[in-house]
C-alpha atoms as a PDB file:
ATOM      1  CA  UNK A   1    -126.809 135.627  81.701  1.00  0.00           C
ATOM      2  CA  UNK A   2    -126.572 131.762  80.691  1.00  0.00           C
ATOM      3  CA  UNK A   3    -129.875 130.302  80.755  1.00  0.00           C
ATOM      4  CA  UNK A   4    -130.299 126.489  82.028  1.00  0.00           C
ATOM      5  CA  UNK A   5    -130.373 125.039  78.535  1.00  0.00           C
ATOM      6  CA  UNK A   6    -127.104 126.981  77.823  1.00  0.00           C
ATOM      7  CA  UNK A   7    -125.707 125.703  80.488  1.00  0.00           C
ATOM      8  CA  UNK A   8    -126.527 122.202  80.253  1.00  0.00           C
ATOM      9  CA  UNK A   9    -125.401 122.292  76.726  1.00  0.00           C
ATOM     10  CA  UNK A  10    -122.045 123.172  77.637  1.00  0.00           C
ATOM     11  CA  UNK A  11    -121.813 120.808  80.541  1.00  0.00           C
ATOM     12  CA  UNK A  12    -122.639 117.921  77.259  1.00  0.00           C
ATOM     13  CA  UNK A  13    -120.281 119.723  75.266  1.00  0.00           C
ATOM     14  CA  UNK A  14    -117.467 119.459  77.863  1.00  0.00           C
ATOM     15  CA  UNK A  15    -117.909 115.912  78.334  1.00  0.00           C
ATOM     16  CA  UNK A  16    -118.085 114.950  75.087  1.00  0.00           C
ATOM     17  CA  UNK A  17    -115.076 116.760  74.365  1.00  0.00           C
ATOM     18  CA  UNK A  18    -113.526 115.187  77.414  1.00  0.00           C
ATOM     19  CA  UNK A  19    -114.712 111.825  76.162  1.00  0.00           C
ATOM     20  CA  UNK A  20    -113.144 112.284  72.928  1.00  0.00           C
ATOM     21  CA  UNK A  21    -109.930 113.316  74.338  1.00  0.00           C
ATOM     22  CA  UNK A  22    -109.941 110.146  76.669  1.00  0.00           C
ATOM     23  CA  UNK A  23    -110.850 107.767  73.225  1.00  0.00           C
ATOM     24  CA  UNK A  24    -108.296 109.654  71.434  1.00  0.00           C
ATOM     25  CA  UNK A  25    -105.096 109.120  74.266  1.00  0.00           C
ATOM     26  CA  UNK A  26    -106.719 105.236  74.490  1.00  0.00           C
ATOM     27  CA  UNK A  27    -106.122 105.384  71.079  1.00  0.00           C
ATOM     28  CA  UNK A  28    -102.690 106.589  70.790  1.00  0.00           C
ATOM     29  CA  UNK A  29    -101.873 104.240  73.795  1.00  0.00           C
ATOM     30  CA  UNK A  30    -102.911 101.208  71.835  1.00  0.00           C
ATOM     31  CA  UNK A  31    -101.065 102.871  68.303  1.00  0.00           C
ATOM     32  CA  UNK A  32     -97.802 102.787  70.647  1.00  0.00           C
ATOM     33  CA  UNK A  33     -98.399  99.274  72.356  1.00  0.00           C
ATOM     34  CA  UNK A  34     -98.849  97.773  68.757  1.00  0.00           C
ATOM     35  CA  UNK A  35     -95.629  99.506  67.045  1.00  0.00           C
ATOM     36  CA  UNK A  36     -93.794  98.976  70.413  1.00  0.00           C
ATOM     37  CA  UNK A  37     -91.685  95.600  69.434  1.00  0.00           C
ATOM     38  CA  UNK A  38     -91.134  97.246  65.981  1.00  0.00           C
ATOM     39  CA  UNK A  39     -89.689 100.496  67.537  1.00  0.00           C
ATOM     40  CA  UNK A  40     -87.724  98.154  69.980  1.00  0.00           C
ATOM     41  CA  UNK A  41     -86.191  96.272  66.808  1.00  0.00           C
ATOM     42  CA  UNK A  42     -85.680  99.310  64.559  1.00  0.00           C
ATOM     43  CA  UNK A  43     -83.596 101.180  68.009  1.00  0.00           C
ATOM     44  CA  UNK A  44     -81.645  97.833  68.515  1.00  0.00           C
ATOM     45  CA  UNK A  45     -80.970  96.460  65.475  1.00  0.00           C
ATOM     46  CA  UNK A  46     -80.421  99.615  63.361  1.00  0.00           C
ATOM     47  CA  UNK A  47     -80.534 102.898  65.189  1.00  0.00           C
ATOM     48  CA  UNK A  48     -77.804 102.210  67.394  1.00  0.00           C
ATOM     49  CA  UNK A  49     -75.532 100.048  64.965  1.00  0.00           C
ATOM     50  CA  UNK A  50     -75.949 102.897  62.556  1.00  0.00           C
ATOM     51  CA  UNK A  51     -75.052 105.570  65.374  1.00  0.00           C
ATOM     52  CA  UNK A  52     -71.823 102.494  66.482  1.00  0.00           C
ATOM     53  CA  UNK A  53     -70.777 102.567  62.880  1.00  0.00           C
ATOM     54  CA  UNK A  54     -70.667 106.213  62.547  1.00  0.00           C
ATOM     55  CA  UNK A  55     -68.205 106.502  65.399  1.00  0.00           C
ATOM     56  CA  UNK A  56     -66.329 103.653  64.488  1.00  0.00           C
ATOM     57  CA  UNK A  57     -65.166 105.513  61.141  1.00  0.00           C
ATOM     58  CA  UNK A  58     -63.493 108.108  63.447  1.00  0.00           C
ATOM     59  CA  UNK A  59     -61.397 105.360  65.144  1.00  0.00           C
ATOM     60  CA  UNK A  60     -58.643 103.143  63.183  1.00  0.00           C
ATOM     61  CA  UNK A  61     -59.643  99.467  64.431  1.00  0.00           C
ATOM     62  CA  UNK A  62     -58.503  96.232  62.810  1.00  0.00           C
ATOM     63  CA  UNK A  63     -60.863  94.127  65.391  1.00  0.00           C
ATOM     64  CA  UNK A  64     -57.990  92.986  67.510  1.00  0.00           C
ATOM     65  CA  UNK A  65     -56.346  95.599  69.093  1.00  0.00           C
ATOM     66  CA  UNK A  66     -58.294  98.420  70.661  1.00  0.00           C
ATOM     67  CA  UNK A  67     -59.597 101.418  68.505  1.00  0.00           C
ATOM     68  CA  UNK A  68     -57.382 104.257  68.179  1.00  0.00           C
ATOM     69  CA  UNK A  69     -59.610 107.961  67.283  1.00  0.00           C
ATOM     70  CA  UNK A  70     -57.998 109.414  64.628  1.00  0.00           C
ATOM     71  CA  UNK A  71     -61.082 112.375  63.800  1.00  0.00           C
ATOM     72  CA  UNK A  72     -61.361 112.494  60.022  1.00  0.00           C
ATOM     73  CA  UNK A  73     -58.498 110.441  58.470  1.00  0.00           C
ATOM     74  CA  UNK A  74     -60.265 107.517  57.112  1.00  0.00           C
ATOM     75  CA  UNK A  75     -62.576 109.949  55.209  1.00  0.00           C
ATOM     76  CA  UNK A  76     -59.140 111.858  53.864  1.00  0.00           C
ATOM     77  CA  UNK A  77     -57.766 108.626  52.967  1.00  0.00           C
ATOM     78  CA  UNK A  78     -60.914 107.491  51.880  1.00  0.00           C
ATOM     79  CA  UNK A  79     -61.131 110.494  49.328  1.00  0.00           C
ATOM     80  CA  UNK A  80     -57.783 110.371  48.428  1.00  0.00           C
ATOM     81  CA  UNK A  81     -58.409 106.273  47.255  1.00  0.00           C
ATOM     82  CA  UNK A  82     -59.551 106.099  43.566  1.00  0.00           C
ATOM     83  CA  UNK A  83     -60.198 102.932  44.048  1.00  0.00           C
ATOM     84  CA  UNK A  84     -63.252 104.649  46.105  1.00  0.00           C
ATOM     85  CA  UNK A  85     -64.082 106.852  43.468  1.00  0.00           C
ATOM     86  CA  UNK A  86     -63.911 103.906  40.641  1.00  0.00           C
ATOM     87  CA  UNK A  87     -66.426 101.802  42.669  1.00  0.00           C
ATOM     88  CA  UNK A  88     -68.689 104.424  43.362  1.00  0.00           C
ATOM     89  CA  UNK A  89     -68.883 105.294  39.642  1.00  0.00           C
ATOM     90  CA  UNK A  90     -69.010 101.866  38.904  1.00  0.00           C
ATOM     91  CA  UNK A  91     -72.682 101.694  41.068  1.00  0.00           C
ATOM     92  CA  UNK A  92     -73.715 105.062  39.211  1.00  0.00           C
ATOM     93  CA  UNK A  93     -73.307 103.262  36.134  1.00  0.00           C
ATOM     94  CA  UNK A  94     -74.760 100.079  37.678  1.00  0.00           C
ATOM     95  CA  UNK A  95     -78.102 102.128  38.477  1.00  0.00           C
ATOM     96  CA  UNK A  96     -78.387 104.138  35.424  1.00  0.00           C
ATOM     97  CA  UNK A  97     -78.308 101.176  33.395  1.00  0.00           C
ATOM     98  CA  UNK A  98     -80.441  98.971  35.594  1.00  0.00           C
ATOM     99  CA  UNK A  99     -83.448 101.231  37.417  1.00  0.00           C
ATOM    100  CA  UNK A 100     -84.200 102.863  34.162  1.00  0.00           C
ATOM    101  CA  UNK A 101     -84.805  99.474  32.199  1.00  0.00           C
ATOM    102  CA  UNK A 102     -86.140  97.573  35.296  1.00  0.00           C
ATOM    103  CA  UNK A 103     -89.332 100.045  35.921  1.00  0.00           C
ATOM    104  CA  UNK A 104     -89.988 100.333  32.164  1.00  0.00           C
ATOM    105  CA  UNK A 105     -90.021  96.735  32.063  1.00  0.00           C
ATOM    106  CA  UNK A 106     -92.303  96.399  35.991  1.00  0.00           C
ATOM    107  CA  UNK A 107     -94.544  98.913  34.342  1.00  0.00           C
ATOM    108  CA  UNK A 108     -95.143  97.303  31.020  1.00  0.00           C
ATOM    109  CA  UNK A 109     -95.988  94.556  32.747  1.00  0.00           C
ATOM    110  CA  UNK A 110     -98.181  95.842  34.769  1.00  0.00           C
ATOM    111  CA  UNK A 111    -100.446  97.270  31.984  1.00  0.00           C
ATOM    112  CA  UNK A 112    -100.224  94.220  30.726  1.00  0.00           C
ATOM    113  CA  UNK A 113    -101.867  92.214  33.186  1.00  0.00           C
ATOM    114  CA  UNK A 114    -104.166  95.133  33.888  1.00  0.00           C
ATOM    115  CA  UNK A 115    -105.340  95.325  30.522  1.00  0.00           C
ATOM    116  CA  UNK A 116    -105.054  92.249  28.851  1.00  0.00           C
ATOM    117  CA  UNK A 117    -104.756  88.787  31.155  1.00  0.00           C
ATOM    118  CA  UNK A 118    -103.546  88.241  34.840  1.00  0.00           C
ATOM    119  CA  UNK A 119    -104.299  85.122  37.204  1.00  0.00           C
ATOM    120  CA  UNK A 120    -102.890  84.298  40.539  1.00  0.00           C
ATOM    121  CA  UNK A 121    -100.507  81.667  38.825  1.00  0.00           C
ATOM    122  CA  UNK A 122     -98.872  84.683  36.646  1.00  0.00           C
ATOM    123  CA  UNK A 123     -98.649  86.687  39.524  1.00  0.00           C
ATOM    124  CA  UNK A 124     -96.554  83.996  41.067  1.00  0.00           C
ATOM    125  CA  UNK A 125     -94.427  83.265  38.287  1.00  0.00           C
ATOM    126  CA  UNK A 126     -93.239  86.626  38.184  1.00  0.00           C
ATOM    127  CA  UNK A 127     -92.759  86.797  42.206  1.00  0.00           C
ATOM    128  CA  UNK A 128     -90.588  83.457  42.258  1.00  0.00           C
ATOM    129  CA  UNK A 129     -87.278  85.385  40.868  1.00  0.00           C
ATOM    130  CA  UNK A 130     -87.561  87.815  43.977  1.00  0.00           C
ATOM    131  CA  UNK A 131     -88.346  84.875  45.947  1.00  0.00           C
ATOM    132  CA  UNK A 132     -85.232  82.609  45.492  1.00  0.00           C
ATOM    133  CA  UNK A 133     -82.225  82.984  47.758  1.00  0.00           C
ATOM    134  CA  UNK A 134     -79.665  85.590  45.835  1.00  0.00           C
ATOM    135  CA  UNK A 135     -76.819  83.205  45.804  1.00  0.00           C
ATOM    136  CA  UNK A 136     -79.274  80.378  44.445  1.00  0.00           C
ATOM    137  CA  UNK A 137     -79.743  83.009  41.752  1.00  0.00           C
ATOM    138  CA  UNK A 138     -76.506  84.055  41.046  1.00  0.00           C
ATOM    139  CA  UNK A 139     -75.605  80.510  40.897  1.00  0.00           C
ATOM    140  CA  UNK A 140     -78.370  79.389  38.188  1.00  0.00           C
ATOM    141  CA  UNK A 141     -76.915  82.783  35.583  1.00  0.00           C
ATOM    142  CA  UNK A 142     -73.177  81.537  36.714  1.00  0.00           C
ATOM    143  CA  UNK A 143     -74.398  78.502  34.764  1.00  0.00           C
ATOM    144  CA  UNK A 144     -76.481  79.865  31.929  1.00  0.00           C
ATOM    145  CA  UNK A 145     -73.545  82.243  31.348  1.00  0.00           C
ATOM    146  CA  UNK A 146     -71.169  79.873  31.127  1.00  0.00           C
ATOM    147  CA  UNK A 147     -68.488  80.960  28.219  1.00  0.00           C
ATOM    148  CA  UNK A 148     -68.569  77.121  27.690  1.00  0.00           C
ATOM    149  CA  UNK A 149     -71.555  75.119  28.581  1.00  0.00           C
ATOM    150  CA  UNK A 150     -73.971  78.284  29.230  1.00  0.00           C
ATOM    151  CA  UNK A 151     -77.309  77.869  27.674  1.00  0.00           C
ATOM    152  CA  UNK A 152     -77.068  81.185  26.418  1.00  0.00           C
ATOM    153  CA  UNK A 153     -74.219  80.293  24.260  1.00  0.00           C
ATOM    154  CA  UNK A 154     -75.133  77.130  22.973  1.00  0.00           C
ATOM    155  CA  UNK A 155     -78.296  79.472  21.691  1.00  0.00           C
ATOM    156  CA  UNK A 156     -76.016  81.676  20.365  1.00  0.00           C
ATOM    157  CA  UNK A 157     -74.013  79.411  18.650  1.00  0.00           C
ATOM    158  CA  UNK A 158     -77.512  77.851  17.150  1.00  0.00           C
ATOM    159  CA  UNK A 159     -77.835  80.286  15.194  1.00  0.00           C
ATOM    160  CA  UNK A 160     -74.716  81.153  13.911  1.00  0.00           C
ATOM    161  CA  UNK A 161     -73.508  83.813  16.384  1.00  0.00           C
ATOM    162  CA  UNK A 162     -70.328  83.454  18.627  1.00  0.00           C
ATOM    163  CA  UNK A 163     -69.852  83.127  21.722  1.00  0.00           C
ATOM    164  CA  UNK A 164     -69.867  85.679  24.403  1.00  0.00           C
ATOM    165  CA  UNK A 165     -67.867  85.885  28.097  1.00  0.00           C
ATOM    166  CA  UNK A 166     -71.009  87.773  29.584  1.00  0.00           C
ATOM    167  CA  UNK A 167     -69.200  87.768  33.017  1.00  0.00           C
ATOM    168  CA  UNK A 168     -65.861  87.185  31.816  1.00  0.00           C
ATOM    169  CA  UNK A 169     -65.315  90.334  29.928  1.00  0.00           C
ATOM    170  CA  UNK A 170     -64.848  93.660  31.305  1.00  0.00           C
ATOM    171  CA  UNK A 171     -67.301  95.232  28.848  1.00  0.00           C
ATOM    172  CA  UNK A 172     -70.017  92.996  29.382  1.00  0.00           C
ATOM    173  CA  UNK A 173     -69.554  92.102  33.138  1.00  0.00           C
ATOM    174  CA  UNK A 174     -71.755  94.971  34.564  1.00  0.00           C
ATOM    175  CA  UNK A 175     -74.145  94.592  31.687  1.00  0.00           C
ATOM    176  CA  UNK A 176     -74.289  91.327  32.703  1.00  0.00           C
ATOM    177  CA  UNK A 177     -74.869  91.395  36.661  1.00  0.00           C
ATOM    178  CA  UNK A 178     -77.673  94.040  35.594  1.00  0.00           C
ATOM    179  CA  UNK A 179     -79.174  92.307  33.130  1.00  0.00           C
ATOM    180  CA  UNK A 180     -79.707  89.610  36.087  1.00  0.00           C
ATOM    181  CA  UNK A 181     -81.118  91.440  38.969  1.00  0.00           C
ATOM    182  CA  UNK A 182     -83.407  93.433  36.361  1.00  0.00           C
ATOM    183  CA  UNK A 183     -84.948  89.620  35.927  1.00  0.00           C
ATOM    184  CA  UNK A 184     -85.096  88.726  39.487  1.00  0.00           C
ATOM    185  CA  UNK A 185     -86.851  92.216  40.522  1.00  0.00           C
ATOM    186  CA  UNK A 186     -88.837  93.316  37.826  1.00  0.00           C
ATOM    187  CA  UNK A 187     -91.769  90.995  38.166  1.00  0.00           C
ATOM    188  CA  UNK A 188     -91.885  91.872  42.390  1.00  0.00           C
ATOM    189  CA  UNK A 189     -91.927  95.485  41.203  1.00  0.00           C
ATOM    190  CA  UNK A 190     -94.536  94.502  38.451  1.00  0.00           C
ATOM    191  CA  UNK A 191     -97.218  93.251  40.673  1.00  0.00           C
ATOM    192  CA  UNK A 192     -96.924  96.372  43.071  1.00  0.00           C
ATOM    193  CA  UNK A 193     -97.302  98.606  39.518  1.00  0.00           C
ATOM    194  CA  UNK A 194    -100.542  96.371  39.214  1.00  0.00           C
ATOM    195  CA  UNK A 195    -101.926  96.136  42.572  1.00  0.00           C
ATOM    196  CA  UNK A 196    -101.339 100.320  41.912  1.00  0.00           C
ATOM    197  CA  UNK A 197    -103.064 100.120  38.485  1.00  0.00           C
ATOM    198  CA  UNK A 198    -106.198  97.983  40.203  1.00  0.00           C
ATOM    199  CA  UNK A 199    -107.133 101.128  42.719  1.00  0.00           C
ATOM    200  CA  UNK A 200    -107.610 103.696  39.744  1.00  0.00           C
ATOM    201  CA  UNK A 201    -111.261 103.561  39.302  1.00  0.00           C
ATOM    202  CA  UNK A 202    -112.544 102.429  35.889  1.00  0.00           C
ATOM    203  CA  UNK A 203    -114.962 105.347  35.470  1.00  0.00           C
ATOM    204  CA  UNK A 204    -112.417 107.438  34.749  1.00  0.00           C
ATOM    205  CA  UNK A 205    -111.405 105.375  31.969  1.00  0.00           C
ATOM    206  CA  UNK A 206    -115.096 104.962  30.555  1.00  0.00           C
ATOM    207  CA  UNK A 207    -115.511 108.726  30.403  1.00  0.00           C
ATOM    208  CA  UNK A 208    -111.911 109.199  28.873  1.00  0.00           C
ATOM    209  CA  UNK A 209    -113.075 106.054  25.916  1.00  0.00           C
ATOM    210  CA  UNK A 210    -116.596 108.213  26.062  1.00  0.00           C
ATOM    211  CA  UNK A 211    -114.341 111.757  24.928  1.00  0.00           C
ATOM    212  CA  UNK A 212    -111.787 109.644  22.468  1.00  0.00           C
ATOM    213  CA  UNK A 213    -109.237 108.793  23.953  1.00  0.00           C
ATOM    214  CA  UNK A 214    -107.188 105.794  23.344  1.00  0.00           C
ATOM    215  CA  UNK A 215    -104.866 103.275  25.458  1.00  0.00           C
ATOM    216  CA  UNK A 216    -101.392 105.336  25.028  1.00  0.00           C
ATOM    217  CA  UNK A 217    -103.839 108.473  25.958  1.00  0.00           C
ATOM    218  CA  UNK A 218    -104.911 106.743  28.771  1.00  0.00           C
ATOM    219  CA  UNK A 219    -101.965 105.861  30.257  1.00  0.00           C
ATOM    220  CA  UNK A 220    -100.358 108.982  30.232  1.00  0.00           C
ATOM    221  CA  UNK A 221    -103.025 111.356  31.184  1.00  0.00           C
ATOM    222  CA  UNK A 222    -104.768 109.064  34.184  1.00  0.00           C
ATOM    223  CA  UNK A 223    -102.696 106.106  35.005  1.00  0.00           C
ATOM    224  CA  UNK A 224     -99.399 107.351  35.226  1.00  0.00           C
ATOM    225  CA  UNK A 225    -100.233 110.302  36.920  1.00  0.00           C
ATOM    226  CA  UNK A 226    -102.286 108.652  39.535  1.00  0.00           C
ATOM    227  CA  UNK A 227     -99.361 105.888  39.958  1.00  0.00           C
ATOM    228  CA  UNK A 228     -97.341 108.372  41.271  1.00  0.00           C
ATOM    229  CA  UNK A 229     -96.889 107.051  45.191  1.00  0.00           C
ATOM    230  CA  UNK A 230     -96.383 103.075  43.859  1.00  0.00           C
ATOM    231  CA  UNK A 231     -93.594 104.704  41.346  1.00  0.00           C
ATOM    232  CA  UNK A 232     -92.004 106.333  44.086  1.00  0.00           C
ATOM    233  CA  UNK A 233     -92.239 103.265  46.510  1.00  0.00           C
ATOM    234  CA  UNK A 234     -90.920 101.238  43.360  1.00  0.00           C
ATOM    235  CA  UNK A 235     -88.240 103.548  42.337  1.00  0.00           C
ATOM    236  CA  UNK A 236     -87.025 104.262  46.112  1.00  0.00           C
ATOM    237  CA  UNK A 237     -86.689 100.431  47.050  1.00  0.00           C
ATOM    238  CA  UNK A 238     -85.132  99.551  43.348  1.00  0.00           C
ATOM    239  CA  UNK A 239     -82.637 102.171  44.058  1.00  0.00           C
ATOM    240  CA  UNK A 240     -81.930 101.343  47.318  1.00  0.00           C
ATOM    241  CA  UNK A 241     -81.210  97.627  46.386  1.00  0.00           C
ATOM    242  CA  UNK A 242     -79.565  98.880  43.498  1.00  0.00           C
ATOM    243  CA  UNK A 243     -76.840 100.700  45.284  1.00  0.00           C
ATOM    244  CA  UNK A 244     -76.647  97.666  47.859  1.00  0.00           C
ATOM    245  CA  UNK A 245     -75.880  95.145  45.268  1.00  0.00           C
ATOM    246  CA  UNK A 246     -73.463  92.591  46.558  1.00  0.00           C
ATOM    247  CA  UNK A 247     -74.476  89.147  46.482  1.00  0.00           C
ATOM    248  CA  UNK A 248     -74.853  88.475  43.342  1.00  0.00           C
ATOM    249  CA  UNK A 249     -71.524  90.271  42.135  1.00  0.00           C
ATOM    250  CA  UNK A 250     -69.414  88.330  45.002  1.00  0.00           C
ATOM    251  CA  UNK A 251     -70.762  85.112  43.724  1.00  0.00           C
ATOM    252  CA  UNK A 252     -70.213  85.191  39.817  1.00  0.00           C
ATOM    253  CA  UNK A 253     -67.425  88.253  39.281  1.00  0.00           C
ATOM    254  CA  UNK A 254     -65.778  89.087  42.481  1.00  0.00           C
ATOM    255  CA  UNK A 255     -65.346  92.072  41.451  1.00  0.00           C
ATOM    256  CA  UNK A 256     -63.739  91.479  38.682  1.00  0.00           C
ATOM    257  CA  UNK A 257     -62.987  91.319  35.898  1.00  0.00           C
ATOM    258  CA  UNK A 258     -60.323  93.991  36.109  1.00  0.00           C
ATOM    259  CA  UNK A 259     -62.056  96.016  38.997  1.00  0.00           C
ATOM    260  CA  UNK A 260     -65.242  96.389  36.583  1.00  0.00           C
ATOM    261  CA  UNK A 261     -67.802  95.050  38.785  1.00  0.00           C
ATOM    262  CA  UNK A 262     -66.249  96.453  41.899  1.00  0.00           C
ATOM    263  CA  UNK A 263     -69.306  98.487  43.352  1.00  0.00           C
ATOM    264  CA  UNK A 264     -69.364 100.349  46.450  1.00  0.00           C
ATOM    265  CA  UNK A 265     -70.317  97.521  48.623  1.00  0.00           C
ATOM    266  CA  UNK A 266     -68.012  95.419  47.072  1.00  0.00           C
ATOM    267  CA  UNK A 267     -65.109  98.113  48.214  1.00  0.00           C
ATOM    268  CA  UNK A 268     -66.127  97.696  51.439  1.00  0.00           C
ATOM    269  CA  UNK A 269     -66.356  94.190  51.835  1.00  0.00           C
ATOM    270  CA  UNK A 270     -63.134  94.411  50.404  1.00  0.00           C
ATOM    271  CA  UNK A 271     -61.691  96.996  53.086  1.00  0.00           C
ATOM    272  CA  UNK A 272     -63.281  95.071  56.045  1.00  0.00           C
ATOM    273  CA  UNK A 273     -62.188  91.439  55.197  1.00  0.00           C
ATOM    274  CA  UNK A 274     -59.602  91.621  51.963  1.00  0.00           C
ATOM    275  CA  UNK A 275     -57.581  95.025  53.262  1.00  0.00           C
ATOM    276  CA  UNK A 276     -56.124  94.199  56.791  1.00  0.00           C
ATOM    277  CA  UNK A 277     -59.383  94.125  58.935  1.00  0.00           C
ATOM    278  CA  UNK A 278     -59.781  98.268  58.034  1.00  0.00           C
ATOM    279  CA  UNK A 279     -62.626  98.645  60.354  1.00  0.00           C
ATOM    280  CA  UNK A 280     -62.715 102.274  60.193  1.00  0.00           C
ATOM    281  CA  UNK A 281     -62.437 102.878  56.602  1.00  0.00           C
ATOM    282  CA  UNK A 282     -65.258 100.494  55.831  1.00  0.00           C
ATOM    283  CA  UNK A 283     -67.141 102.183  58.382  1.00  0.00           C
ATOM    284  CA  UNK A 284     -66.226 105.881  56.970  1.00  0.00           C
ATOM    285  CA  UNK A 285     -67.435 104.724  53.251  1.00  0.00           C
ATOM    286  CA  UNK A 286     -70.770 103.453  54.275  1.00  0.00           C
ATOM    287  CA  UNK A 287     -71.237 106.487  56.091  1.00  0.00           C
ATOM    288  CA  UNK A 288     -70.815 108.059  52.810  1.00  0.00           C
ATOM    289  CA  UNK A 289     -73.217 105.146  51.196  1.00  0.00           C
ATOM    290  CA  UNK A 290     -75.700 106.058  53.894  1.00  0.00           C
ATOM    291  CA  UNK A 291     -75.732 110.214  53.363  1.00  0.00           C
ATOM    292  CA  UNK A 292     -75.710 109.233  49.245  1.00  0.00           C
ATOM    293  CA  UNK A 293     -79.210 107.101  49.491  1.00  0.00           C
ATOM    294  CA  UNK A 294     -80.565 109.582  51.885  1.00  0.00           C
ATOM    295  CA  UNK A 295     -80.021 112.339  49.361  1.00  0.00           C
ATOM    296  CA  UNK A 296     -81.207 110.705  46.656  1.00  0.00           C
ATOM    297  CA  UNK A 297     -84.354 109.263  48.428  1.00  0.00           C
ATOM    298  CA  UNK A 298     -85.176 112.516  50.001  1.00  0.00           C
ATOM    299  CA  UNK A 299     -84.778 113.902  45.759  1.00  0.00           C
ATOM    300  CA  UNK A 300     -86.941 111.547  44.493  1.00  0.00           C
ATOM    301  CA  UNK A 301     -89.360 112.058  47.496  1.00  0.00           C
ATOM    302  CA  UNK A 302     -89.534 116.093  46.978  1.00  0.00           C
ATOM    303  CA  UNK A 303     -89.597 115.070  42.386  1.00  0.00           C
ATOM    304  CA  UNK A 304     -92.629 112.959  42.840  1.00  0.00           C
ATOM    305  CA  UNK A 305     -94.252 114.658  45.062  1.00  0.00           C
ATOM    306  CA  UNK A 306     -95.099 112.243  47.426  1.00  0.00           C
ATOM    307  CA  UNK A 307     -97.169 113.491  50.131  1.00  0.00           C
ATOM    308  CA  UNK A 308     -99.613 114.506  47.431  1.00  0.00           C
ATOM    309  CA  UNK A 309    -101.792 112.026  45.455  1.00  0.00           C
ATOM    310  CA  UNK A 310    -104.269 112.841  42.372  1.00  0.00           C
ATOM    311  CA  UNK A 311    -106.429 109.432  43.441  1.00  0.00           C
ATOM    312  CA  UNK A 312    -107.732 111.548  45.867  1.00  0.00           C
ATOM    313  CA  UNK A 313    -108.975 113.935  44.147  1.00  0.00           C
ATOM    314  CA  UNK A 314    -111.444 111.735  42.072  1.00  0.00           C
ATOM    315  CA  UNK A 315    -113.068 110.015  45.428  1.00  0.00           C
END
């Protein structure tokens, strides 16, 4: 039989487990109250354009007369357009030559400032790039890349070199358009390498100095390892961006020269406004845009192991 003790000791227990349950629903109440507009935003303004957009590419709709469902012929015709297929290998290309380069340059940086010298005034030189409208941007290289009164040029020619077309020439133009939004993002991806680089504790440096080992060692057996969630935020959003490029391409190439800047957003923009108002193609190849970044996001996610994280381990 209970004694009284053991009874009033699980009358206390029961209310304070009743207490906690009542802090913890107060709790969740307030969670939901404070993400509330947020939710409201993300189920207006993207959630049901996105689920909009992914009927639309069923329907063949030009905008003025009503949409006609044809099932899956824009993403036959889409498939069948190689004009599709050139743009999309055209981004590929435009990724692989700009992510790679781009995070080697934000992490460099970073280890830089870390190691050597940072100040708030270097941290916002290297933010202003990523700060500045993208057409303000793409206007300022238009002009340094002039073929004929570029600054780059009249450098080149300075010392004895010839001119280049940067943007003019189908061989360069993607370099070029890279080359660009690798100096407007790299120093906003630098500082998040730092901030990244500033919550490693320093003991585990001093005891790596105290058993020999030097910067590169460093770097490679405690910082990188432990920068693993920034890199993934940093390679997700560069990525992201990267396949979304548009802004900067419409102002200085077009799309051109010769098709060799035409990326997939470009093709789309192209299909909606250039191609006869095709509503439902446009629609059906950033469907495919979507399911492409979710792939590759989910990839990197699952590669970098991101719900894991080595910081942890040495708290």
């Amino acid at each position: 039989m209970q004694t009284q003790s053991d009874q009033s000791r699980a009358g206390s227990t029961n209310g304070l487990s009743r207490y906690i349950n009542t802090v913890t629903n107060n709790e969740k109440i307030v969670a939901l109250l404070f993400i509330l507009p947020s939710l409201i935003g993300f189920i207006a303004f993207y959630a049901i354009p996105a689920v909009r957009s992914l009927l639309i590419s069923f329907d063949k709709w030009n905008l003025l007369t009503p949409a006609q469902y044809v099932g899956l012929q824009n993403y036959q015709e889409l498939f069948s357009d190689k004009r599709f297929w050139a743009s999309l290998i055209t981004t590929i290309s435009y990724v692989a030559i700009s992510i790679p380069i781009q995070t080697a340059l934000a992490v460099l940086i970073a280890v830089v400032m870390d190691r050597i010298y940072s100040s708030a005034f270097l941290r916002g030189i290297l933010i202003l790039p990523w700060l500045a409208p993208s057409v303000v941007v793409a206007l300022l290289w238009l002009w340094i890349l002039d073929p004929s009164l570029g600054v780059v040029n009249s450098a080149l020619q300075t010392f004895g070199l010839p001119k280049q077309p940067f943007l003019g020439a189908p061989e360069q133009s993607l370099l070029s358009i890279a080359a660009i939004n690798i100096w407007r993002y790299a120093g906003y991806m630098a500082i998040l390498v730092f901030l990244g680089l500033r919550a490693i504790p320093n003991t585990l440096y001093e005891v790596a100095e105290i058993d020999g080992g030097n910067d590169w060692q460093q770097f490679w057996g405690i910082s990188f390892p432990l920068l693993r969630p920034v890199l993934l935020l940093v390679l997700v959003v560069s990525i992201i961006n990267s396949f979304q490029v548009f802004d900067t391409i419409a102002v200085t190439t077009g799309g051109g020269p010769a098709g060799s800047t035409r990326v997939i957003i470009y093709y789309i923009y192209e299909q909606l406004f250039a191609g006869g108002l095709n509503m439902g193609l446009a629609t059906a190849a950033s469907v495919v845009l979507f399911l492409i970044l979710i792939t590759v996001t989910i990839i990197q996610i699952r590669f970098l192991r991101a719900n894991q994280s080595d910081l942890a381990d040495y708290r």
